[in-house]
Protein backbone atom coordinates (compact mmCIF):
# COMPACT_ATOMS: atom_id res chain seq x y z
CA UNK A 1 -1.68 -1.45 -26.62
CA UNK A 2 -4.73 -3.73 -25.04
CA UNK A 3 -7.22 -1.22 -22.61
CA UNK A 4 -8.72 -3.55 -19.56
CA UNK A 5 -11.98 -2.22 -18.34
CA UNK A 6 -11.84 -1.75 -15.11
CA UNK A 7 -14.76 0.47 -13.61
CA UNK A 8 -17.60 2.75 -14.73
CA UNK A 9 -16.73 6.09 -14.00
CA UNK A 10 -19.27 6.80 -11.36
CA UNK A 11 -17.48 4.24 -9.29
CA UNK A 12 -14.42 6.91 -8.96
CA UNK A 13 -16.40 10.02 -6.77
CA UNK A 14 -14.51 12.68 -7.87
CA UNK A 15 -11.43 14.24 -6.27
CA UNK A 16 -10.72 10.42 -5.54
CA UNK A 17 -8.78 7.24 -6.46
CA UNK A 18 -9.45 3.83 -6.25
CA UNK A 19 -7.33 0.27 -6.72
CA UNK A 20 -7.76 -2.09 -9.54
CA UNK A 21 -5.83 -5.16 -10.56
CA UNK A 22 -4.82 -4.88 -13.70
CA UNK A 23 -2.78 -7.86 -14.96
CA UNK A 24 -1.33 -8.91 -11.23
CA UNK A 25 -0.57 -5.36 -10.41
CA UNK A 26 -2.16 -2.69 -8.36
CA UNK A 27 -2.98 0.03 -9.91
CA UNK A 28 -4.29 3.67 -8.81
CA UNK A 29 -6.51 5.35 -10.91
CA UNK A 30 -8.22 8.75 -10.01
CA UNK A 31 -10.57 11.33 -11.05
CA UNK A 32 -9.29 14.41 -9.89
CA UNK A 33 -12.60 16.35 -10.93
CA UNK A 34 -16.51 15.57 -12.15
CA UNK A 35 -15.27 14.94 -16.15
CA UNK A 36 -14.56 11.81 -17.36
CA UNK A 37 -10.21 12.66 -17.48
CA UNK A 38 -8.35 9.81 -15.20
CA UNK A 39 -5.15 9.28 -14.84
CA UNK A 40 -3.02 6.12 -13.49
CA UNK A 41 0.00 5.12 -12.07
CA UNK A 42 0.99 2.61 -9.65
CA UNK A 43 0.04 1.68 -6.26
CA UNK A 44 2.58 1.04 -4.58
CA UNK A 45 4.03 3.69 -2.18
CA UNK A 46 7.89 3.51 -2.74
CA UNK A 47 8.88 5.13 0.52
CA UNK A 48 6.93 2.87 2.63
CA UNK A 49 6.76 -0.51 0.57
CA UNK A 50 2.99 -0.38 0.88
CA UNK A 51 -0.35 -0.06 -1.80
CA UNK A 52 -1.85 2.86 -0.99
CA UNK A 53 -1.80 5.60 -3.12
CA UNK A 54 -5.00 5.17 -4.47
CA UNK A 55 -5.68 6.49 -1.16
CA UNK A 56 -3.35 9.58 -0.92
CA UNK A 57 -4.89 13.05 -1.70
CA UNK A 58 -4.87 14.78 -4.98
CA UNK A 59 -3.08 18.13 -5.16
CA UNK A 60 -2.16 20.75 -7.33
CA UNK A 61 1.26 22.20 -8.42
CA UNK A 62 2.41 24.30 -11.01
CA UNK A 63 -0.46 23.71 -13.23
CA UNK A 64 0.17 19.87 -12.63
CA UNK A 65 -1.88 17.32 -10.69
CA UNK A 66 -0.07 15.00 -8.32
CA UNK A 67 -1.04 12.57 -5.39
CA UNK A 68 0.48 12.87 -1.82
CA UNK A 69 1.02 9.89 -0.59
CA UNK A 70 -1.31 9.54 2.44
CA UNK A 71 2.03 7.54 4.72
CA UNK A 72 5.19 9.99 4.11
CA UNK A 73 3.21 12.86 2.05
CA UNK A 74 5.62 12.52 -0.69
CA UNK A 75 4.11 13.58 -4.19
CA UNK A 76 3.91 11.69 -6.99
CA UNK A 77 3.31 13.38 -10.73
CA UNK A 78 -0.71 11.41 -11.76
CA UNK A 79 0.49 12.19 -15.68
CA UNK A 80 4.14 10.71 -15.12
CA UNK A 81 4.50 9.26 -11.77
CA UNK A 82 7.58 11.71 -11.52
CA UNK A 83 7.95 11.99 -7.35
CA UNK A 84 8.51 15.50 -6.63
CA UNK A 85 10.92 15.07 -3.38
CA UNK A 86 12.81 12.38 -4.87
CA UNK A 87 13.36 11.62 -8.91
CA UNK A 88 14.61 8.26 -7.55
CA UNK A 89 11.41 7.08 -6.50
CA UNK A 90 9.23 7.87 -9.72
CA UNK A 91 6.38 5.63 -9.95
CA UNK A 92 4.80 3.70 -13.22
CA UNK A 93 2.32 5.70 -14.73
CA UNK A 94 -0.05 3.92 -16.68
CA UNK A 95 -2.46 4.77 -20.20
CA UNK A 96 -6.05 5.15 -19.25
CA UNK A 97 -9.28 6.65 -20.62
CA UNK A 98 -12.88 6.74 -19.98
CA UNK A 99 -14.79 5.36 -23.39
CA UNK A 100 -18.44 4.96 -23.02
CA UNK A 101 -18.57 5.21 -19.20
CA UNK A 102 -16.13 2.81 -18.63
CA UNK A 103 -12.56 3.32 -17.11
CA UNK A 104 -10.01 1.82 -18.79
CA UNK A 105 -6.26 1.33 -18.14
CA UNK A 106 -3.70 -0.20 -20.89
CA UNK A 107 -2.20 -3.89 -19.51
């Protein structure tokens, strides 16, 4: 598996996402709190056809951290892009990791 660096960490304020391009696709990654743990998944809002999840706002359920989608508040799963409402419109979830300060997600 080949890690693209993509940000330092301090780019991603925490309790945020943010987009990247990471080989032609659009990829959210967020920092759901001040340590260096990120997940990723895709950008790309299902429901609405549009790239903005990076956007949406991170929430908690069942011990699990997911992203509502800030168009149709529709949750998406930031380990798994499982969607909660719908398992028919799961997102790509992506590797990623934070080595030396520097966000990385797998291509």
């Amino acid at each position: 598996m080949t890690f693209e660096i993509v940000c330092d960490i301090n780019d991603i304020a925490p309790g945020t996402g943010v987009c990247a391009l990471v080989e032609g696709q659009q990829v959210a990654i967020f920092r759901p709190t001040s340590e260096e743990q990120v997940f990723a998944i895709s950008n790309t809002d299902p429901f609405a056809h549009s790239n903005v999840l990076s956007r949406g706002l991170i929430v908690e359920h069942q011990d699990e951290l997911w992203v509502a989608s800030p168009l149709k508040k529709q949750r998406f799963n930031l380990a798994t892009g499982a969607c909660m409402e719908d398992d028919r419109f799961n997102v790509k979830s992506f590797s990623s990791r934070v080595v030396d300060g520097k966000v990385e997600v797998a291509a």
